[in-house]
Protein backbone atom coordinates (compact mmCIF):
# COMPACT_ATOMS: atom_id res chain seq x y z
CA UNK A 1 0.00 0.00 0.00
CA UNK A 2 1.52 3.55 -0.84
CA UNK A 3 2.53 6.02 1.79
CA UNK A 4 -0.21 8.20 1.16
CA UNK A 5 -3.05 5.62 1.09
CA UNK A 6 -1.65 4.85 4.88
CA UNK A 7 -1.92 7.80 5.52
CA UNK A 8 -5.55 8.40 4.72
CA UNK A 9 -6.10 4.82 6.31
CA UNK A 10 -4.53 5.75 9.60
CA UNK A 11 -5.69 9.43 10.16
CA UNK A 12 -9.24 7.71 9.84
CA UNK A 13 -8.59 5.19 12.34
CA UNK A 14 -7.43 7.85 14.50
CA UNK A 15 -10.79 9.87 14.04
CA UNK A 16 -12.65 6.78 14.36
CA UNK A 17 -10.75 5.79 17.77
CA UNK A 18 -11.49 9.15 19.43
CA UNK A 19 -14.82 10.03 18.20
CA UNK A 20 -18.12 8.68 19.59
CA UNK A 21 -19.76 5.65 17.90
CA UNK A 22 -22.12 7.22 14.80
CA UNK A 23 -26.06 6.45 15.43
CA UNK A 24 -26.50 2.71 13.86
CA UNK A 25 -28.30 3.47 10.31
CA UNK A 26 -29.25 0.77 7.49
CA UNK A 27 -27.01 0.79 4.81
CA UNK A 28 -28.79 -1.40 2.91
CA UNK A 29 -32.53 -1.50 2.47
CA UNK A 30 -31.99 -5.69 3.11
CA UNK A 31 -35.53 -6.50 0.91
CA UNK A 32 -35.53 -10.49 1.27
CA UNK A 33 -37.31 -11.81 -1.87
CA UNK A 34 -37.45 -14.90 -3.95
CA UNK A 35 -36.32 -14.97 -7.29
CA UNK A 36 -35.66 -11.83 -9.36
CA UNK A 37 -38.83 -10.46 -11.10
CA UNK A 38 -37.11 -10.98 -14.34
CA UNK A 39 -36.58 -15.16 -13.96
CA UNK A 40 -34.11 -17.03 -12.56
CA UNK A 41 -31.45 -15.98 -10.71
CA UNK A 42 -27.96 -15.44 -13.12
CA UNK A 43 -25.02 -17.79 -12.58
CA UNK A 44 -22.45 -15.57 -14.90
CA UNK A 45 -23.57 -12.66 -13.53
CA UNK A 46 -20.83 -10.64 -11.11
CA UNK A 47 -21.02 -7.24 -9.76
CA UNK A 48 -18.19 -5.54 -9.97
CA UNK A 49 -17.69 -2.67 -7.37
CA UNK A 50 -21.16 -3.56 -6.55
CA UNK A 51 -21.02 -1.22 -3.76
CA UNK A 52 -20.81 1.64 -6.01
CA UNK A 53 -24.73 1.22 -6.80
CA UNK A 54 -27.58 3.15 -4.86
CA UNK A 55 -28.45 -0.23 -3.04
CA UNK A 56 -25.26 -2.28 -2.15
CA UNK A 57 -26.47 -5.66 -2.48
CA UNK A 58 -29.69 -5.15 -2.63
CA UNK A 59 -29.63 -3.92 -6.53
CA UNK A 60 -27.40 -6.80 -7.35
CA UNK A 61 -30.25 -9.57 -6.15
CA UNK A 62 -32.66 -7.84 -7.64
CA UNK A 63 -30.89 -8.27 -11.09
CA UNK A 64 -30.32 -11.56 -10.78
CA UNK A 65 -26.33 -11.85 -9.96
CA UNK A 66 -25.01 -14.75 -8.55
CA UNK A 67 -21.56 -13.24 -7.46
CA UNK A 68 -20.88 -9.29 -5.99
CA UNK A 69 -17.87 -7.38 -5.04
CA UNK A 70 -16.64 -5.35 -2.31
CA UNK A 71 -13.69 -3.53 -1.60
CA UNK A 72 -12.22 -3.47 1.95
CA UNK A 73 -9.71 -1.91 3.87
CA UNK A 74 -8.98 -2.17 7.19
CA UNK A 75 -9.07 0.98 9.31
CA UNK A 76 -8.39 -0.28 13.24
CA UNK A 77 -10.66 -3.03 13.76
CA UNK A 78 -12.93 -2.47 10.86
CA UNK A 79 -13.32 -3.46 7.32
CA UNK A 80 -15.03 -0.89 5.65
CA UNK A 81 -16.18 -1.01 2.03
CA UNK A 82 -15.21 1.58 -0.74
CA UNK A 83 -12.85 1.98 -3.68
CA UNK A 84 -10.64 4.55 -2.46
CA UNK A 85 -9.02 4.93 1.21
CA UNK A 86 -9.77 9.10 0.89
CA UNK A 87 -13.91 8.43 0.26
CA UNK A 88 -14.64 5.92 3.76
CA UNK A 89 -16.90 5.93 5.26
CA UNK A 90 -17.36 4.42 8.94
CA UNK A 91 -20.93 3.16 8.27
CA UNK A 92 -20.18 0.92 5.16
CA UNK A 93 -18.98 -1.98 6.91
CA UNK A 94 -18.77 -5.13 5.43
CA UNK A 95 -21.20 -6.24 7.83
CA UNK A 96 -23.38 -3.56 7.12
CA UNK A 97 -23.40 -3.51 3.73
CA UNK A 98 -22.92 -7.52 3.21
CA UNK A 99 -23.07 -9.85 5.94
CA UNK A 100 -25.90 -8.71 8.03
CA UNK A 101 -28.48 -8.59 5.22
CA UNK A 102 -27.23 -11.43 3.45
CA UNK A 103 -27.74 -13.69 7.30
CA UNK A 104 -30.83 -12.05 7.29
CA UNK A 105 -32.01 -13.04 3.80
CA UNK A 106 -30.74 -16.50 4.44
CA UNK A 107 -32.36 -17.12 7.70
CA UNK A 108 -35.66 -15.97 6.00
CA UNK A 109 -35.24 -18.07 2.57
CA UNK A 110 -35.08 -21.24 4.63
CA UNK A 111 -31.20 -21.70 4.15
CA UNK A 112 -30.57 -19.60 0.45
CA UNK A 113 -30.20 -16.27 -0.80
CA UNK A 114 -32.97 -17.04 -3.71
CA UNK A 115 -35.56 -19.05 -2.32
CA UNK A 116 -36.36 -21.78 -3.96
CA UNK A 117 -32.85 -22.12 -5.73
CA UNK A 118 -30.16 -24.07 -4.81
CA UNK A 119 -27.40 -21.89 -5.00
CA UNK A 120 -24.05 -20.69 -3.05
CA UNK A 121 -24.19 -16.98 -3.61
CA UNK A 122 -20.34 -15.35 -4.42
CA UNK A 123 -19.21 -12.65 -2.31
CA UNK A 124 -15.68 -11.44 -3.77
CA UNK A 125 -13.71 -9.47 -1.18
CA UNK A 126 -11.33 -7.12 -2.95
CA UNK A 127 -8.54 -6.17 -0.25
CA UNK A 128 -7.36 -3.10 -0.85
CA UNK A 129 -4.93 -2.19 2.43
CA UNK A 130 -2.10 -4.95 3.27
CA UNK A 131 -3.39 -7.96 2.63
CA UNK A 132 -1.98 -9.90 5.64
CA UNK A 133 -3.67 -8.15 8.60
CA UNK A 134 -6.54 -7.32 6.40
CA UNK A 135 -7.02 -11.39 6.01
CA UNK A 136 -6.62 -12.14 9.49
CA UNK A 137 -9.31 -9.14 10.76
CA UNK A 138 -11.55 -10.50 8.01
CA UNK A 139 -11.21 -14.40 9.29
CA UNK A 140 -12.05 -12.51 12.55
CA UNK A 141 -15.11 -10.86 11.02
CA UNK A 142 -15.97 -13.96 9.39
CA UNK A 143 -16.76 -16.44 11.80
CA UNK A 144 -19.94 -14.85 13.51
CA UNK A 145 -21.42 -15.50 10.15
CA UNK A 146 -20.23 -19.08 9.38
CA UNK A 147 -23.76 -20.77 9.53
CA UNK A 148 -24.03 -19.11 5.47
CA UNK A 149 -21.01 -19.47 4.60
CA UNK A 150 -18.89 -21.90 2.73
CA UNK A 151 -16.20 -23.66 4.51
CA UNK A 152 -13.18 -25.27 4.31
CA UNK A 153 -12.09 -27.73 7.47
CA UNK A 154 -9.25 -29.88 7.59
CA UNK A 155 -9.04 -30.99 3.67
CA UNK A 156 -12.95 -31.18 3.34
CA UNK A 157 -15.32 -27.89 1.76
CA UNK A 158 -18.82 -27.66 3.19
CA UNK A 159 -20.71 -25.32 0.32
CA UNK A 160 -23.26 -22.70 2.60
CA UNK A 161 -25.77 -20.18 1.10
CA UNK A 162 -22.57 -17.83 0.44
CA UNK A 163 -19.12 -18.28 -0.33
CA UNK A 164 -16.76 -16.00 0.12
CA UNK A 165 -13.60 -15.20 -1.74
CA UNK A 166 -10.62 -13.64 -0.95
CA UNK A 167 -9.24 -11.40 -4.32
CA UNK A 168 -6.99 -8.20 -4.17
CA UNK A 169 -3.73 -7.89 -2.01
CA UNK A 170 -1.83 -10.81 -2.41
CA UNK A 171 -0.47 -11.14 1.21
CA UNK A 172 -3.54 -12.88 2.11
CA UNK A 173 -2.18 -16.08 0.74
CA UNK A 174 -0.02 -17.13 3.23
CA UNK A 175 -2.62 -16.71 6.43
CA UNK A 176 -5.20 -18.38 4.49
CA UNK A 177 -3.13 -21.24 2.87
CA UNK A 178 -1.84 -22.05 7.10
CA UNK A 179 -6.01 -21.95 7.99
CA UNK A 180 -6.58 -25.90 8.60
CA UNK A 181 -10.45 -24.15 9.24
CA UNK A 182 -11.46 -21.39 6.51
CA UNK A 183 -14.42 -19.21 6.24
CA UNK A 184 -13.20 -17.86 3.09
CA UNK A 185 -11.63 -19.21 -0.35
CA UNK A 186 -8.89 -17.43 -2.67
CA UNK A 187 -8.87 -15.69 -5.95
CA UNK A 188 -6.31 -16.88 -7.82
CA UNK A 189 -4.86 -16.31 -11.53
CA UNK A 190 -4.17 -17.80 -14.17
CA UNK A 191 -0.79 -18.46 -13.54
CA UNK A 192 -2.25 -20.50 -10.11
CA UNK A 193 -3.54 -23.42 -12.87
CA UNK A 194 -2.03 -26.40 -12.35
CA UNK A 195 -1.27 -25.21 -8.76
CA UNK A 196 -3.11 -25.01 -5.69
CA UNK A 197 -6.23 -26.87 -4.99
CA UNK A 198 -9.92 -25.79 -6.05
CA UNK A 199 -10.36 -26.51 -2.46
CA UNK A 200 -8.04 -23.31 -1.95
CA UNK A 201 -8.73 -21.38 -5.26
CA UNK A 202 -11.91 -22.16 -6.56
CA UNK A 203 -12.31 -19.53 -8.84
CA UNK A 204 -8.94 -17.74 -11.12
CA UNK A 205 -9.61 -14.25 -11.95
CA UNK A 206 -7.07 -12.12 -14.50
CA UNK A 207 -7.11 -8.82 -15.80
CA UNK A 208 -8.13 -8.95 -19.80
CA UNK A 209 -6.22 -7.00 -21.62
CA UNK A 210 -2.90 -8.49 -20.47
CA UNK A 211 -4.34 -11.47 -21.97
CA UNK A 212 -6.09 -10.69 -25.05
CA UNK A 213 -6.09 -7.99 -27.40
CA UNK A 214 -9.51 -7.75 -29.07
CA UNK A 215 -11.92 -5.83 -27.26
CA UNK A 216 -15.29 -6.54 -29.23
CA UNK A 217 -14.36 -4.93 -32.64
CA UNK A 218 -15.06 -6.97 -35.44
CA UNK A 219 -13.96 -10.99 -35.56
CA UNK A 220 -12.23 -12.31 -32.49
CA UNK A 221 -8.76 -13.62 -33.97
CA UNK A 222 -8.68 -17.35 -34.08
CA UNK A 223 -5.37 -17.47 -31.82
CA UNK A 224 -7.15 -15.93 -29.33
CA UNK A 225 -10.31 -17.56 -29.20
CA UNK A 226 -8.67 -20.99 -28.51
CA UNK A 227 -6.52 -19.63 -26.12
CA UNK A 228 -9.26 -18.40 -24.25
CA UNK A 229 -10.66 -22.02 -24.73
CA UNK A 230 -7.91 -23.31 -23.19
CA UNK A 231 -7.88 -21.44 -20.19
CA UNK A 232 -11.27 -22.52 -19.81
CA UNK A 233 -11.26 -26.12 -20.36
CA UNK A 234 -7.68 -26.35 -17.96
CA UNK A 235 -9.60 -24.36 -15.15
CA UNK A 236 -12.98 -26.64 -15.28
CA UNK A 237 -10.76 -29.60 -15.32
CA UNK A 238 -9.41 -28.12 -11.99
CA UNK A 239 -12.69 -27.60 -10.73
CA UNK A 240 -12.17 -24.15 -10.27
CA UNK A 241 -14.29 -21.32 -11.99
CA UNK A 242 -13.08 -18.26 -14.76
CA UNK A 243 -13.49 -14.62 -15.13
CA UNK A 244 -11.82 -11.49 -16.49
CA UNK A 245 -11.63 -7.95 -15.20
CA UNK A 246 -10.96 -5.39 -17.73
CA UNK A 247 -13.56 -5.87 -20.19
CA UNK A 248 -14.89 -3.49 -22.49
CA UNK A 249 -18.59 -2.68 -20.09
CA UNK A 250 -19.83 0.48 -22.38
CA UNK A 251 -23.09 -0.42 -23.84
CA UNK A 252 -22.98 -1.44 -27.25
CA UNK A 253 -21.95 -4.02 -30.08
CA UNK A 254 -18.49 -4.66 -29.02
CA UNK A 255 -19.79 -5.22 -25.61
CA UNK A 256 -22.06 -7.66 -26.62
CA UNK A 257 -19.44 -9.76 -29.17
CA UNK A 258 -17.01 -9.78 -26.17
CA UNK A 259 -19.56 -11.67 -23.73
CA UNK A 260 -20.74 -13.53 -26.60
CA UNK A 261 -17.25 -15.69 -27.13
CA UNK A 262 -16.97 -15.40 -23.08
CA UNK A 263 -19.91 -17.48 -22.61
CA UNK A 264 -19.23 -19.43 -25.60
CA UNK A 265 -15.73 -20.09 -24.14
CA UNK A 266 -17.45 -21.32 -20.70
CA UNK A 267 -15.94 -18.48 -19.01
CA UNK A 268 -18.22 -18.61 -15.42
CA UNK A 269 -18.90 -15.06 -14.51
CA UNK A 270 -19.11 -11.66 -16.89
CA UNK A 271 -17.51 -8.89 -15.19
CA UNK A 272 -19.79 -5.69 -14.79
CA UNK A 273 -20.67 -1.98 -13.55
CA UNK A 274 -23.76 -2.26 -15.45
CA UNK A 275 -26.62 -4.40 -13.65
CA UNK A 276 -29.83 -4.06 -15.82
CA UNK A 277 -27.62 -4.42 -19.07
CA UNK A 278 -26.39 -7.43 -18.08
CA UNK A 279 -29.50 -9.07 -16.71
CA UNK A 280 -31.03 -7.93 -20.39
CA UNK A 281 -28.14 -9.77 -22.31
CA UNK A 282 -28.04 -12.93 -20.33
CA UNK A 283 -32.00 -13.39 -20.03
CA UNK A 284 -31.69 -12.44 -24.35
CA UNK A 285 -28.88 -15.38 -24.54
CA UNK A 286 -31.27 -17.48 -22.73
């Protein structure tokens, strides 16, 4: 982390430290529901920065997604949610925004976040500050939620309601890959194929455009569509899932060619800002 982001991070844990506790407010609206109004709920469908939108959460599931992301750093003992360390804010937790309403939902789905679907929902946790303490104060955070969520104990995964992964700083590799009990998987990339167990890295995440070079205009090049088809079929044989940052998200053609040859490739989750656009393509592409 730079010198000035710990700065930022630290001068806020300093206000938060001598300041009394803010009056408790909902930051998200927590609506429990069964399945979206549109159909089914959407297994490529990932939020990206998901707590960017008017309803963190909340506007995800009512879209469809089957995967959302938050941003964390860790400012004393809390993990609070945002893309940059200077825009905090000490009442987006990631309890507040995430885990409460999601234990909520559960409890009142009878065991899932869509009732009536089968489903572990994805929660990506993007750390942002160092990734070692940040891991080990999330683990902490964890655990009062572990009746939802996915777990890993002693060489064995249990799958709960909601499964989170670890993605971002990559000093949280070591304290999870010591964690005999687990609360939480890891992002990996592709360089982890062939490497550590699905059991630790379920899903490999990479950035596209160090990868590939088309970006939805006009024919993807032949090269590059069987790479990507090998980087599928590897990861799948690993029992791990796929998906890209990076892609082109402005609505249009080139958007829509790009997640065409994703799903045709069997790539697991589309990569968005853009909720309702996504929901429209994937209910479309049927």
């Amino acid at each position: 982390m730079s010198r000035t982001r710990r700065a930022v991070v630290a001068g806020l844990a300093a206000a938060l430290a001598g300041s009394l506790a803010a009056p408790a407010r909902a930051a998200s609206r927590g609506r429990a529901g069964a399945a979206p109004v549109g159909g089914p709920p959407l297994r490529h469908a990932h939020a990206h920065n998901d707590y960017a939108h008017p309803h963190p959460l909340d506007d995800a599931l009512s879209h469809g997604f089957t995967s959302v992301e938050a941003d964390i750093w860790l400012v004393g003992d809390k993990l609070l949610v945002g893309h940059d360390a200077s825009g905090l804010d000490p009442a987006r937790t990631l309890e507040a925004l995430y885990l409460d309403p999601l234990l909520r939902r559960v409890r009142a789905q009878h065991g899932r976040v869509y009732d009536g679907y089968d489903l572990s929902l994805q929660l990506l946790v993007d750390i942002k500050s160092a990734g070692e303490s940040t891991y080990r104060a999330l683990a902490r955070h964890l655990r009062p939620y572990r009746a939802i969520l996915s777990a890993y104990v002693d060489g064995q995964v249990r799958r709960g309601a909601v499964t989170a992964v670890v993605s971002g700083d990559r000093g949280a590799r070591g304290p999870m890959a010591a964690e005999r009990v687990r609360h939480a998987f890891y992002d990996g990339r592709l360089s982890d194929l062939g490497g550590a167990p699905a059991s630790f890295a379920p899903l490999v995440s990479d950035n596209w455009s160090q990868n590939f070079t088309w970006q939805g205009v006009g024919p993807m090049p032949a090269r590059e569509r069987a790479a990507l088809r090998r980087i599928v079929t590897a990861a799948h044989a690993e029992h791990r899932k796929v998906r890209f940052w990076g892609t082109p998200d402005r609505p249009g053609a080139a958007r829509d060619a790009l997640w065409r040859e994703l799903l045709a490739a069997g790539v697991d989750y589309l990569n968005t800002d853009d909720l309702a656009g996504l929901e429209a393509f994937l209910r479309a592409a049927g």
